[in-house]
N, C-alpha and C. Protein backbone atom coordinates (compact mmCIF):
# COMPACT_ATOMS: atom_id res chain seq x y z
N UNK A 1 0.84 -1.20 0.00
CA UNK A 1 0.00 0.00 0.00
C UNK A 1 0.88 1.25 0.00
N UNK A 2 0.45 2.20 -0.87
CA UNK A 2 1.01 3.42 -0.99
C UNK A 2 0.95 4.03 0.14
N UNK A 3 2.09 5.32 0.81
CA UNK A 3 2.14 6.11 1.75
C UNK A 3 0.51 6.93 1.96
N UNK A 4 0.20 7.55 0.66
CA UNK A 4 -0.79 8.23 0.38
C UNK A 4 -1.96 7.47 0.73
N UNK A 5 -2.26 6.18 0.39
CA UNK A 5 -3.16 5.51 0.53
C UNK A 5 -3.11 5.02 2.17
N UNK A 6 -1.86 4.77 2.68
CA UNK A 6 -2.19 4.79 4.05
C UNK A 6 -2.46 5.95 4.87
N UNK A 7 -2.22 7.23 4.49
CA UNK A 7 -2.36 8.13 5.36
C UNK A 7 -4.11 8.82 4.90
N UNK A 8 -4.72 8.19 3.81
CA UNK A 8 -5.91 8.43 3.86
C UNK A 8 -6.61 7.52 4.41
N UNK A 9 -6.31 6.15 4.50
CA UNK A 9 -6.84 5.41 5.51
C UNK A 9 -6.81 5.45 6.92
N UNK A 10 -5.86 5.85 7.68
CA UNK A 10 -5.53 6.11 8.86
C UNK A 10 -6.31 7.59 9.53
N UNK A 11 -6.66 9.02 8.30
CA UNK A 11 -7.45 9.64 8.62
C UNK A 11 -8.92 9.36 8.56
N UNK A 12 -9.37 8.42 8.03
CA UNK A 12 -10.64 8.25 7.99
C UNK A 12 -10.79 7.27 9.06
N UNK A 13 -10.06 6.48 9.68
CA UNK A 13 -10.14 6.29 11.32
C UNK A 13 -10.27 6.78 12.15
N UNK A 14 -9.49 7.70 12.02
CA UNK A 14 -9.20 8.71 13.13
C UNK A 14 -10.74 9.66 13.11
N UNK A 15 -11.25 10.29 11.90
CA UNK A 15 -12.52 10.46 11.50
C UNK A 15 -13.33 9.83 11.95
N UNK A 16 -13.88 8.82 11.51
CA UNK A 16 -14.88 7.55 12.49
C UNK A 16 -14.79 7.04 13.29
N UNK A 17 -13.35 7.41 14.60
CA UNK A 17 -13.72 7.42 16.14
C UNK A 17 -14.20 8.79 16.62
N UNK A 18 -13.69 9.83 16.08
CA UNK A 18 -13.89 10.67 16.07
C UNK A 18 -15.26 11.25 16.61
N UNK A 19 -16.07 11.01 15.11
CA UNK A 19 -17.83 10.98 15.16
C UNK A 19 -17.99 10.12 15.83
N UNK A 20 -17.72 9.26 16.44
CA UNK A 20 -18.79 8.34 17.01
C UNK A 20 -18.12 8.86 18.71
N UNK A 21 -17.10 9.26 18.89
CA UNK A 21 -17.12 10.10 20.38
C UNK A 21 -17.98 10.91 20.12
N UNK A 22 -18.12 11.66 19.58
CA UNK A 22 -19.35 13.01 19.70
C UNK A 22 -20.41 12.50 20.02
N UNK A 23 -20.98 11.56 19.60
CA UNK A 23 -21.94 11.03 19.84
C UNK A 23 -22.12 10.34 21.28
N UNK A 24 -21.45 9.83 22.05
CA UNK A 24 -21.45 8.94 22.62
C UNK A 24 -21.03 9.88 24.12
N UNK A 25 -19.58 10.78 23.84
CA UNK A 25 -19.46 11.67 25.03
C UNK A 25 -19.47 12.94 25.09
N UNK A 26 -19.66 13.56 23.46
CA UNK A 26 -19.70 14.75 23.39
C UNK A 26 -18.67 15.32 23.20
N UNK A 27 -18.19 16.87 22.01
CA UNK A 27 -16.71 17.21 21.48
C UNK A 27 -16.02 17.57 22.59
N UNK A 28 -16.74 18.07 23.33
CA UNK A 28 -15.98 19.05 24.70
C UNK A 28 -15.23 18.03 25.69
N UNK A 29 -16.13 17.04 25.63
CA UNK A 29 -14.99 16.24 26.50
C UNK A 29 -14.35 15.04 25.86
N UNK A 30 -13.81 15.41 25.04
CA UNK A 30 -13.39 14.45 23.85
C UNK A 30 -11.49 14.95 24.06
N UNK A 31 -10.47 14.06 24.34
CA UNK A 31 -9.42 14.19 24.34
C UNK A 31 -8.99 13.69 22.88
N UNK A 32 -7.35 13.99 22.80
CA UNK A 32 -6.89 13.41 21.64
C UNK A 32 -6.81 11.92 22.18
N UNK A 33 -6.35 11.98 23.18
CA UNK A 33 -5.87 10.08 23.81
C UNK A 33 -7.37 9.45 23.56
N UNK A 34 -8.64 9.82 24.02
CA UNK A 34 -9.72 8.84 23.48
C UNK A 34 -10.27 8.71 22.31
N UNK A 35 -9.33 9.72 21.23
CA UNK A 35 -9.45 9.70 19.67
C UNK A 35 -8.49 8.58 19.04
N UNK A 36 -7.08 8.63 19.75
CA UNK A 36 -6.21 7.69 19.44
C UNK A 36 -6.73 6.53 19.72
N UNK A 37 -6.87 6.31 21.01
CA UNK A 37 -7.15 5.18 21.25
C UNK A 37 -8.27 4.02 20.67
N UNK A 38 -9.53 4.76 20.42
CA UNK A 38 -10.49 4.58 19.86
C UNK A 38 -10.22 4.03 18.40
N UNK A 39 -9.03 4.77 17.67
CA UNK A 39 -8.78 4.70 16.55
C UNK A 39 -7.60 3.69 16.02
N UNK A 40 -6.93 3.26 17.21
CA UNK A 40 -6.13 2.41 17.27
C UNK A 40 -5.01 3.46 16.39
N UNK A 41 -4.58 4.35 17.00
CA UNK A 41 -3.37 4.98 16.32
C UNK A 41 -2.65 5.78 17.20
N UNK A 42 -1.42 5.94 17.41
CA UNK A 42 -0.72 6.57 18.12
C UNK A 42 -0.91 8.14 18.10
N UNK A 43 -0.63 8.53 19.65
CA UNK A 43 -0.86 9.74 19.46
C UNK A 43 0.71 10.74 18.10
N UNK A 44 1.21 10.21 18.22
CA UNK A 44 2.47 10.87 17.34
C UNK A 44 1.33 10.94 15.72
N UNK A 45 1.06 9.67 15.43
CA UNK A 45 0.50 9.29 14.29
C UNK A 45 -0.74 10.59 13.95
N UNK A 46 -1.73 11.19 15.17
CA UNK A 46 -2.49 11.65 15.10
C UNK A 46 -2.19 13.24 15.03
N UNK A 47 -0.76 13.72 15.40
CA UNK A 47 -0.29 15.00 15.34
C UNK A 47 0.81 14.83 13.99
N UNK A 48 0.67 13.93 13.02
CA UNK A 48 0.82 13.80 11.81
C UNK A 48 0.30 14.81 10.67
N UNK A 49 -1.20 14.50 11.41
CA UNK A 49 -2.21 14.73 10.43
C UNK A 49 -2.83 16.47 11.15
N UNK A 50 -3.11 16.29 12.33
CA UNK A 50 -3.86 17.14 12.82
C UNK A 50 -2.84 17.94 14.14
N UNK A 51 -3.42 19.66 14.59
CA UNK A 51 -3.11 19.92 15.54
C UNK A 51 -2.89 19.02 16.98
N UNK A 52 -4.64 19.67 16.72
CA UNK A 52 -5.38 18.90 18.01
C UNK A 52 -6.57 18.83 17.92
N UNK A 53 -7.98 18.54 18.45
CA UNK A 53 -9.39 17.70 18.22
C UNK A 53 -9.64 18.82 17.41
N UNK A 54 -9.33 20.47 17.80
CA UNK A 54 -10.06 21.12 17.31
C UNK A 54 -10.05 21.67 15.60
N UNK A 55 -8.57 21.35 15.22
CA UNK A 55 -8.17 21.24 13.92
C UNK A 55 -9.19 19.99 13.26
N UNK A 56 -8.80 19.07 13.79
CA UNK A 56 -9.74 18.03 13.43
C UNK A 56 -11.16 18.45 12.90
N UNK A 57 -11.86 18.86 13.87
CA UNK A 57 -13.48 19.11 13.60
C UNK A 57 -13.60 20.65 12.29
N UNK A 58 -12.43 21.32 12.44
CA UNK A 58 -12.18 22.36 11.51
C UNK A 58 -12.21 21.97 10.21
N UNK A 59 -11.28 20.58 10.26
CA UNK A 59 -11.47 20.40 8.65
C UNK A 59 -11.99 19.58 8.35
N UNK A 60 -12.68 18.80 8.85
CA UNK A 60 -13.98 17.64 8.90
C UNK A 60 -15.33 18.75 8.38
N UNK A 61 -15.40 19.57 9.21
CA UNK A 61 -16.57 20.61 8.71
C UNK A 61 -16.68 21.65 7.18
N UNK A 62 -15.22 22.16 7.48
CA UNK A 62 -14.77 22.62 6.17
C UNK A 62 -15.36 21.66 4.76
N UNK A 63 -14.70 20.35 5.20
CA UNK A 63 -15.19 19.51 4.00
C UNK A 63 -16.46 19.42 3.28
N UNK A 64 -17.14 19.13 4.87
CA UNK A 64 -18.34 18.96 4.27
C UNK A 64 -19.15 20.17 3.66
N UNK A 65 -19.20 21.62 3.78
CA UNK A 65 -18.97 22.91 3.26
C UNK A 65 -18.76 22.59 2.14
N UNK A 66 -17.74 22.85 1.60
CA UNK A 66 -17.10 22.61 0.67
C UNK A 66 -18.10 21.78 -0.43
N UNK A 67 -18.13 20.61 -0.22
CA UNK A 67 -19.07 19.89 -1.08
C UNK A 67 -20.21 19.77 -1.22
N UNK A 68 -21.15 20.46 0.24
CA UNK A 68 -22.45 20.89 -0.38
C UNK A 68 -22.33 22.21 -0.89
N UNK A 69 -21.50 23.22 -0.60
CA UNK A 69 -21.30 23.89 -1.93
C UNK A 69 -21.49 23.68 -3.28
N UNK A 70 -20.16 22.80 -3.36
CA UNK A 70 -20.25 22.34 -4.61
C UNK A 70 -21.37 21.45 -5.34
N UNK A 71 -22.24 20.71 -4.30
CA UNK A 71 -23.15 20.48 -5.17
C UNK A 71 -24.34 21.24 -4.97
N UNK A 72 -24.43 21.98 -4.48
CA UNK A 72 -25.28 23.19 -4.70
C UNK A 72 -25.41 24.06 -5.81
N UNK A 73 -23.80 24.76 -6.02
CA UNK A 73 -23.56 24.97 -7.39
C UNK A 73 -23.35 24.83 -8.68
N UNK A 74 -23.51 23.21 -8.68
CA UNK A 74 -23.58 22.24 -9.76
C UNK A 74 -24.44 22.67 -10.34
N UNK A 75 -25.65 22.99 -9.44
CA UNK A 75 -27.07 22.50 -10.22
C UNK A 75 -27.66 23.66 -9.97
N UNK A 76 -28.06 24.71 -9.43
CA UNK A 76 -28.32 25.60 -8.43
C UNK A 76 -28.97 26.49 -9.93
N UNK A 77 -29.68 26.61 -10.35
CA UNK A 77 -30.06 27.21 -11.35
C UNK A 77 -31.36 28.83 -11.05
N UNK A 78 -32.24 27.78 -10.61
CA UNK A 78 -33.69 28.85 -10.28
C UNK A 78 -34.25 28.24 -8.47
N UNK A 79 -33.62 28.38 -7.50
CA UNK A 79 -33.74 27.64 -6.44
C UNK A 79 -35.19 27.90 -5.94
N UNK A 80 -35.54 29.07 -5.64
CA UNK A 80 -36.67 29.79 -5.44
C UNK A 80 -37.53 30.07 -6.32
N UNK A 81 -37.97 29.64 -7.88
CA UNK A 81 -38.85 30.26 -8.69
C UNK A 81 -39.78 29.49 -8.28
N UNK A 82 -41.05 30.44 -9.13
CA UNK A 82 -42.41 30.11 -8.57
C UNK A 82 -43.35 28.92 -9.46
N UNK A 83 -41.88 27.66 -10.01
CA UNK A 83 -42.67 26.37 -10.76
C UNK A 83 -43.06 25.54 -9.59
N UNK A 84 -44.38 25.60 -9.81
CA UNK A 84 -45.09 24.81 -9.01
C UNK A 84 -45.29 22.92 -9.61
N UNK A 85 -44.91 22.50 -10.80
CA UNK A 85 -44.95 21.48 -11.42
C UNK A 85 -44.31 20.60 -10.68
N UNK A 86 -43.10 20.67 -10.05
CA UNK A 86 -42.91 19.53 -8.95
C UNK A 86 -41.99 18.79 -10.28
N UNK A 87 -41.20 19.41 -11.17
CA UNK A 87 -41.10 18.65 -12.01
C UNK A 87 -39.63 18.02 -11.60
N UNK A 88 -39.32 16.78 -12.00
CA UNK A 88 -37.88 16.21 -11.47
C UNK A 88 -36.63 16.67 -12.83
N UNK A 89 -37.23 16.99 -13.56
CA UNK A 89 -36.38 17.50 -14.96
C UNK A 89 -35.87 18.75 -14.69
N UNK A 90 -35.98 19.62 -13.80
CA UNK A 90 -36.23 21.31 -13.72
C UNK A 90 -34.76 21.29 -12.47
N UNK A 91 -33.88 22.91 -12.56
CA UNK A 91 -33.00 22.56 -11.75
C UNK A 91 -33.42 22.63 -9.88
N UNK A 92 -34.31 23.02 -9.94
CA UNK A 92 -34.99 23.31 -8.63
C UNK A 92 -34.41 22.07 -7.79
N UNK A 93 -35.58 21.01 -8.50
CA UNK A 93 -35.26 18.79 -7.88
C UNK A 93 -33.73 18.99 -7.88
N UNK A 94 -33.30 18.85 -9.13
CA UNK A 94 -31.73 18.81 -9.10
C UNK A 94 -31.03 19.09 -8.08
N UNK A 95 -31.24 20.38 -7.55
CA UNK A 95 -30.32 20.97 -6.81
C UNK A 95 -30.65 20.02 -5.36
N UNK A 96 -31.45 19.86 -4.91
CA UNK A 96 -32.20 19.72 -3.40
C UNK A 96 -31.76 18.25 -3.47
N UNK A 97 -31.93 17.21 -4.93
CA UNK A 97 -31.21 16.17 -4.92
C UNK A 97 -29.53 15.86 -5.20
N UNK A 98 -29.36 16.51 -5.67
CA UNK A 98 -27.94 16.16 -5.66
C UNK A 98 -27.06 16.48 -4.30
N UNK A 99 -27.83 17.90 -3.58
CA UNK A 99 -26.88 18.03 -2.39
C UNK A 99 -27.28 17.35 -1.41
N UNK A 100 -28.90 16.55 -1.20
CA UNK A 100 -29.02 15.43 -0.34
C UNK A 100 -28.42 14.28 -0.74
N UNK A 101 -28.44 13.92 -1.61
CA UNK A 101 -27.22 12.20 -2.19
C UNK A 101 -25.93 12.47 -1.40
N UNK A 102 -25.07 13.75 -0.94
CA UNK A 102 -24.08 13.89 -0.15
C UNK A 102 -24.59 13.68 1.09
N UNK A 103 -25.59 14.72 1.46
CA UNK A 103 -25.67 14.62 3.38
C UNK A 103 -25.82 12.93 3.44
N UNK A 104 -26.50 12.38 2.90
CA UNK A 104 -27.26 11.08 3.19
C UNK A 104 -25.45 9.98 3.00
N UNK A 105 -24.98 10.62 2.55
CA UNK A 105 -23.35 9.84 2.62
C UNK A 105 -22.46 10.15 3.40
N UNK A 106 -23.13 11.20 4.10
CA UNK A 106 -22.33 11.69 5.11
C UNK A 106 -23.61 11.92 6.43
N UNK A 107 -24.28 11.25 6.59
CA UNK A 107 -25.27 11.18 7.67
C UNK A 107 -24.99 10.81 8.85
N UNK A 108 -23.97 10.43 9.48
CA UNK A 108 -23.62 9.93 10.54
C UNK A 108 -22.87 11.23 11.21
N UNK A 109 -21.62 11.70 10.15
CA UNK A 109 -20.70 12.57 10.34
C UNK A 109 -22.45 13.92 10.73
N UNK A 110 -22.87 14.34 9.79
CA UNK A 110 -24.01 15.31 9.90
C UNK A 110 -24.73 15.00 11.32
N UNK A 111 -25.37 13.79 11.52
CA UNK A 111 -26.32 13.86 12.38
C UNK A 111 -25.31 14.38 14.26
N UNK A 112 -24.11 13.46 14.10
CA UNK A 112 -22.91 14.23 14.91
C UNK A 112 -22.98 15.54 15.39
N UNK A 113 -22.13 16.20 14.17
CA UNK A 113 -22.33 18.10 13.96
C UNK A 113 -23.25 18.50 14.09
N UNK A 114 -24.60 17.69 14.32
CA UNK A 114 -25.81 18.93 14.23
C UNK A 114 -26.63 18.79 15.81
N UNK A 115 -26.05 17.75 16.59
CA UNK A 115 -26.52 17.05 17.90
C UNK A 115 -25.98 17.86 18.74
N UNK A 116 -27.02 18.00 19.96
CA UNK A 116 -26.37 18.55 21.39
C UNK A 116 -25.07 18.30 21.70
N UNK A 117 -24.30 17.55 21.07
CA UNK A 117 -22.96 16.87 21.80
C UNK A 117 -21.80 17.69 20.68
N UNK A 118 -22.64 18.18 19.68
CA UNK A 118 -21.70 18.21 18.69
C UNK A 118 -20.87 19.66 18.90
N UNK A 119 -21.01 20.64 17.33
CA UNK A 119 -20.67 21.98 17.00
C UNK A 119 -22.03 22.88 16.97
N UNK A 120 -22.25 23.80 18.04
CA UNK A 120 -23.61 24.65 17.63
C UNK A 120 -23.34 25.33 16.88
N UNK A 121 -22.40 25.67 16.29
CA UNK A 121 -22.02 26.76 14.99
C UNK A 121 -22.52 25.89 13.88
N UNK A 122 -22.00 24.75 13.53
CA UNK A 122 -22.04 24.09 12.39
C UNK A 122 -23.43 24.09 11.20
N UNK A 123 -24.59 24.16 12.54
CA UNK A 123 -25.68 24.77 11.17
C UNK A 123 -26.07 26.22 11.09
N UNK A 124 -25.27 26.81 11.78
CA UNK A 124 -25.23 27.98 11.03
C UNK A 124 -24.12 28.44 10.01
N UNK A 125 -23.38 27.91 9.70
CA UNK A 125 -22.33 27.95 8.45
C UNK A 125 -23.20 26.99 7.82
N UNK A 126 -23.55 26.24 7.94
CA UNK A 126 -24.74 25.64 6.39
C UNK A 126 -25.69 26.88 6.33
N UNK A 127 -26.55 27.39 7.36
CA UNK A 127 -27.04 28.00 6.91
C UNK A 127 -26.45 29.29 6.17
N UNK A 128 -25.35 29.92 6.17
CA UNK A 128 -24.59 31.49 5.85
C UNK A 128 -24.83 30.81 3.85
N UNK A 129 -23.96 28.92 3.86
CA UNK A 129 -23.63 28.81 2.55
C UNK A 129 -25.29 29.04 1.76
N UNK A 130 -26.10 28.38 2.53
CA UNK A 130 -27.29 28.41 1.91
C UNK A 130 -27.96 29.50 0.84
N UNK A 131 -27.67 30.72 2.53
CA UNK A 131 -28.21 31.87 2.08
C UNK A 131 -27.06 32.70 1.16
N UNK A 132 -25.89 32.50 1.43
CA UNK A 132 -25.82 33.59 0.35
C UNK A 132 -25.62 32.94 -1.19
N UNK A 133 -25.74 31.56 -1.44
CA UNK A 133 -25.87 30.87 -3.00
C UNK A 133 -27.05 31.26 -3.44
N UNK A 134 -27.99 31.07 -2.56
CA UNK A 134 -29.76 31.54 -3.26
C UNK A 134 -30.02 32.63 -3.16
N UNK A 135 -29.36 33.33 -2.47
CA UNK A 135 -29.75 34.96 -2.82
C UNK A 135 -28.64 35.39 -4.05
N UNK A 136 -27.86 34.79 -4.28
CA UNK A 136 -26.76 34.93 -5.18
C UNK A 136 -27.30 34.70 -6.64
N UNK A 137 -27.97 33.03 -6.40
CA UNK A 137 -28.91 32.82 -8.22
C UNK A 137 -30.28 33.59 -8.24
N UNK A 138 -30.91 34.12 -6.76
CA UNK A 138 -31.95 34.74 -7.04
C UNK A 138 -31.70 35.92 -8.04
N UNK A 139 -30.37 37.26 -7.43
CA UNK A 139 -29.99 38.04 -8.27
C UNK A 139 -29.93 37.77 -9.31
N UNK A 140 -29.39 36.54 -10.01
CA UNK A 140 -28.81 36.34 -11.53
C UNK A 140 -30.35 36.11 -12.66
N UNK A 141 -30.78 35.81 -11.67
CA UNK A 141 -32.29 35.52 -12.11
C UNK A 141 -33.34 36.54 -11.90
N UNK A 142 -32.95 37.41 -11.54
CA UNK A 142 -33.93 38.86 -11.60
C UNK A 142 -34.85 38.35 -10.61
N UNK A 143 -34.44 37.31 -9.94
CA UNK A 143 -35.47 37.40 -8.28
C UNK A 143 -35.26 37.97 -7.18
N UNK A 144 -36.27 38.04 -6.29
CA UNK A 144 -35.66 38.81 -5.08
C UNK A 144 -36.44 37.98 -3.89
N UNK A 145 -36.20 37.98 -2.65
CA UNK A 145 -36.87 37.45 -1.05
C UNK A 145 -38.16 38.78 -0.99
N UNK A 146 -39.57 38.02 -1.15
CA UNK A 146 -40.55 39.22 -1.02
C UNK A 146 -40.11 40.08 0.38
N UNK A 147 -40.60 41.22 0.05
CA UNK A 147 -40.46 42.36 1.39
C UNK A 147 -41.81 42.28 2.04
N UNK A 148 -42.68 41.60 1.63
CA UNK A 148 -43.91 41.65 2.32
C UNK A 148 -44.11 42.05 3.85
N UNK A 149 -43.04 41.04 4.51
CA UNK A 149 -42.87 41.49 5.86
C UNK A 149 -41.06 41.63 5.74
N UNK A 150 -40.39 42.43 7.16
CA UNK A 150 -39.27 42.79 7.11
C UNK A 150 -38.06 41.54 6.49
N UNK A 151 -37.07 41.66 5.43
CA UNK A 151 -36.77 41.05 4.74
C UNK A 151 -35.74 39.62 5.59
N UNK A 152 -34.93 40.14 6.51
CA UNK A 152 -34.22 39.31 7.60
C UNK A 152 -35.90 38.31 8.15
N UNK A 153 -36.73 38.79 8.13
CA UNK A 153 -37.69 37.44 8.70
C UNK A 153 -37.93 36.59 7.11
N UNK A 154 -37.96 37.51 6.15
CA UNK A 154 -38.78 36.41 4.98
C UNK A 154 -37.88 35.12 4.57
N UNK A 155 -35.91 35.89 4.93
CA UNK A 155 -34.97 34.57 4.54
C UNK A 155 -35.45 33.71 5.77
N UNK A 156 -34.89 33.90 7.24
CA UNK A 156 -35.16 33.39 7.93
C UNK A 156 -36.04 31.70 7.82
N UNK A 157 -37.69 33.07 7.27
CA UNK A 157 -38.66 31.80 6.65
C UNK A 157 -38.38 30.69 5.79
N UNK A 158 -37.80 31.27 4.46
CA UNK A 158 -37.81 30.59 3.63
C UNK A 158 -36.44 29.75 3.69
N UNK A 159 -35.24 30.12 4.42
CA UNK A 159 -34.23 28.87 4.29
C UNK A 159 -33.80 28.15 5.76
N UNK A 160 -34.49 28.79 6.86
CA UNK A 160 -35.07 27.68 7.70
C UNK A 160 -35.94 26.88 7.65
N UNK A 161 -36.93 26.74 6.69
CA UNK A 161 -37.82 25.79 6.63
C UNK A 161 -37.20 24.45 5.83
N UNK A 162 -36.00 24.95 4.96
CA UNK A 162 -35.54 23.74 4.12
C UNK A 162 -34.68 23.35 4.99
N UNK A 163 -34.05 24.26 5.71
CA UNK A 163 -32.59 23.25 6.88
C UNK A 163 -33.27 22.42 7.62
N UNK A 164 -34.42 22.63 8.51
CA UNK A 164 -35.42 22.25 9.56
C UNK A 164 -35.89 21.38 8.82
N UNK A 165 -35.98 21.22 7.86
CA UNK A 165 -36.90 19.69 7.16
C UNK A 165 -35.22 18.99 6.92
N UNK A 166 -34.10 19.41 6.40
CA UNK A 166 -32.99 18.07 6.09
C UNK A 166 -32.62 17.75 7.50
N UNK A 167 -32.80 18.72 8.49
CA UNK A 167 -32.22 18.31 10.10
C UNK A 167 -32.79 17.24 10.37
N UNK A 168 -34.26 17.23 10.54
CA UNK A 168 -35.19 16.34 10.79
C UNK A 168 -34.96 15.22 10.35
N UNK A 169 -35.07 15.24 8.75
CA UNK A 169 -34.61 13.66 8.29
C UNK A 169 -33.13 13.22 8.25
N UNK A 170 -32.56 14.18 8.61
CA UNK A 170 -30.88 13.70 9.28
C UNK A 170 -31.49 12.52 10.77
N UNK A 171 -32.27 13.34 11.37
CA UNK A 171 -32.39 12.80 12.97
C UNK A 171 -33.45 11.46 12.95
N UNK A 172 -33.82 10.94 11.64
CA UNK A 172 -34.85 9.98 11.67
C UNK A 172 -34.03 8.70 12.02
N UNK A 173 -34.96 7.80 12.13
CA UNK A 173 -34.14 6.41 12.06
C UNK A 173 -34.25 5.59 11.18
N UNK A 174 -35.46 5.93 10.52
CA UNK A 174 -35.98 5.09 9.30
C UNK A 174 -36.45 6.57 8.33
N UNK A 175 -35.47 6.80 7.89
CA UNK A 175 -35.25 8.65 6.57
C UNK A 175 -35.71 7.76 5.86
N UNK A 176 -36.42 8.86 4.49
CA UNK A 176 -37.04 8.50 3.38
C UNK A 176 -35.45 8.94 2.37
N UNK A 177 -35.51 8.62 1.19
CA UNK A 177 -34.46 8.42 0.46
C UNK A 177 -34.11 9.73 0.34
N UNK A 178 -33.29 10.32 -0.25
CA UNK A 178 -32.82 11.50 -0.74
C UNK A 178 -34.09 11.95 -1.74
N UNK A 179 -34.22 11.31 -3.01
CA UNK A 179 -35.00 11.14 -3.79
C UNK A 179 -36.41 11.89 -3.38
N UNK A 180 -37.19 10.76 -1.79
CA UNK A 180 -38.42 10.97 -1.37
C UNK A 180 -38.26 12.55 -0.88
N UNK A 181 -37.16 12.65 -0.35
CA UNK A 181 -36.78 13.81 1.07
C UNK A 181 -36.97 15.40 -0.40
N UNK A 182 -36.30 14.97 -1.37
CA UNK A 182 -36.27 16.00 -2.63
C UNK A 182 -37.67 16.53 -3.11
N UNK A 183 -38.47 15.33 -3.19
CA UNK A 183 -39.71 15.73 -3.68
C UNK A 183 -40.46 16.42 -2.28
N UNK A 184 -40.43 15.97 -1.09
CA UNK A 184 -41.23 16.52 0.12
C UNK A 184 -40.86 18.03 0.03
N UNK A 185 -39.62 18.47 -0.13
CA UNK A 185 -39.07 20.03 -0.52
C UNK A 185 -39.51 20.57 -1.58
N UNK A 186 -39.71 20.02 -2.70
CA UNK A 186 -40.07 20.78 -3.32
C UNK A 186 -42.09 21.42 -3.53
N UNK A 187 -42.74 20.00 -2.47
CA UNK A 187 -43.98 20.02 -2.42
C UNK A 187 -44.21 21.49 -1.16
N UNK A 188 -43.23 21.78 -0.32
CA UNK A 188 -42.97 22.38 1.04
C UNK A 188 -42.82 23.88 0.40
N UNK A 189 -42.18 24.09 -0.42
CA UNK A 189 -41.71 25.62 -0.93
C UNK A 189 -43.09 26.58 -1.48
N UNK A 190 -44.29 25.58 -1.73
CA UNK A 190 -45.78 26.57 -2.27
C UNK A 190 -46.39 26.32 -1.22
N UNK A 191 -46.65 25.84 0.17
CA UNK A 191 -47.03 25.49 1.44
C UNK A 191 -46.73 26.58 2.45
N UNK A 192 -47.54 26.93 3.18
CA UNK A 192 -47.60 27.83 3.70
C UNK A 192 -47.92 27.55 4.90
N UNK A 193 -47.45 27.98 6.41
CA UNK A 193 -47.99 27.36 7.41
C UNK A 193 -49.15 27.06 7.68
N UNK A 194 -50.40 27.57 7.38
CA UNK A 194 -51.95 27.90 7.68
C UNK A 194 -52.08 26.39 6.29
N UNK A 195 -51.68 25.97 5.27
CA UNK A 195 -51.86 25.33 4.05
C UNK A 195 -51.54 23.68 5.08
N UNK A 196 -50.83 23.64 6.36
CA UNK A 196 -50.56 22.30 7.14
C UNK A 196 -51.53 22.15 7.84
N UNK A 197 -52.87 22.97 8.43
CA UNK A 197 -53.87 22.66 9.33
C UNK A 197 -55.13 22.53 8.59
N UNK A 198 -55.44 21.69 9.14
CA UNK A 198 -57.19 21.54 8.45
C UNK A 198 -58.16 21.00 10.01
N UNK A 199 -59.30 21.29 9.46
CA UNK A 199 -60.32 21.12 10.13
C UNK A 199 -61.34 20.71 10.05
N UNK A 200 -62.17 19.64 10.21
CA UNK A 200 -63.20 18.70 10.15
C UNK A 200 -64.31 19.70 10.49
């Protein structure tokens, strides 16, 4: 085995004791010795790669950034327009599916970062990337966040309701596919709170 190939194997150990301390005791009381150990790697081995835990979770997070970025901007065309067709051909699906096919591959690492035990920052840097890509293609697209009511509440509305629905099916135990989770978003964006209650 190549050097390269071992030192990406040895970080993705160190990675998946990692997450699964967060889970189990939480980052704050998470040493490097119960990362090593956990990981079956020396502490020398682990200041190879990393400072210390907190470098670690720096670029563990970074990553994942990074690539729902990128598949955000893959596809990211008309995020907010007002096609109500639900169509899976249109970049709207696209976008909401391609950057769930990542979380859902990285669901363990996510459900981690987003848990009492984890980073409370961490969904708010998803949320910063969120908002400023869709207000970014809204511009390019001659759209805008209605002013109806003061404009900091209308984002608020509209890109907490999509984090708060992937959180959720991050936290399920039995999640619907990426696929299902894509179409429930895009049925969610012409829905309106008062449009969820009915009455006999």
């Amino acid at each position: 085995m190549r050097q390269a190939e071992r030192n990406a194997r040895t970080k993705q150990n160190i990675k998946r004791s990692f997450i699964q301390l967060i889970e189990t005791k939480g980052f704050t009381n998470i040493t490097v010795s119960d990362i090593t150990r956990d990981a079956q790697v020396s502490r020398g081995t682990f200041y190879v790669h990393y400072t210390d835990k907190y470098e670690l979770l720096s670029k563990i997070e970074d990553e994942l950034i990074m690539n729902i970025t990128n598949a955000l901007k893959d596809n990211l065309k008309e995020p907010l327009s007002n096609d109500s067709t639900h169509d899976r051909s249109g970049a709207t699906y696209r976008v909401f599916n391609q950057a769930l096919e990542y979380v859902d591959g990285e669901r363990e690492t996510m459900h981690a970062l987003f848990s009492a035990n984890g980073d409370p920052q961490f969904f708010s840097q998803i949320k910063d990337v969120v908002d400023h890509l869709f207000t970014m293609q809204l511009e390019k697209n001659a759209g805008h966040f209605s002013a109806a009511i003061p404009i900091d509440y209308t984002k608020e509305i509209a890109i907490n309701s999509i984090l708060n629905i992937v959180r959720h099916w991050i936290d399920k135990e039995n999640p619907e596919s990426p696929e299902e989770l894509a179409d429930i978003l895009m049925r969610s964006r012409f829905m309106a709170p008062h449009d969820l209650i009915s009455f006999d």
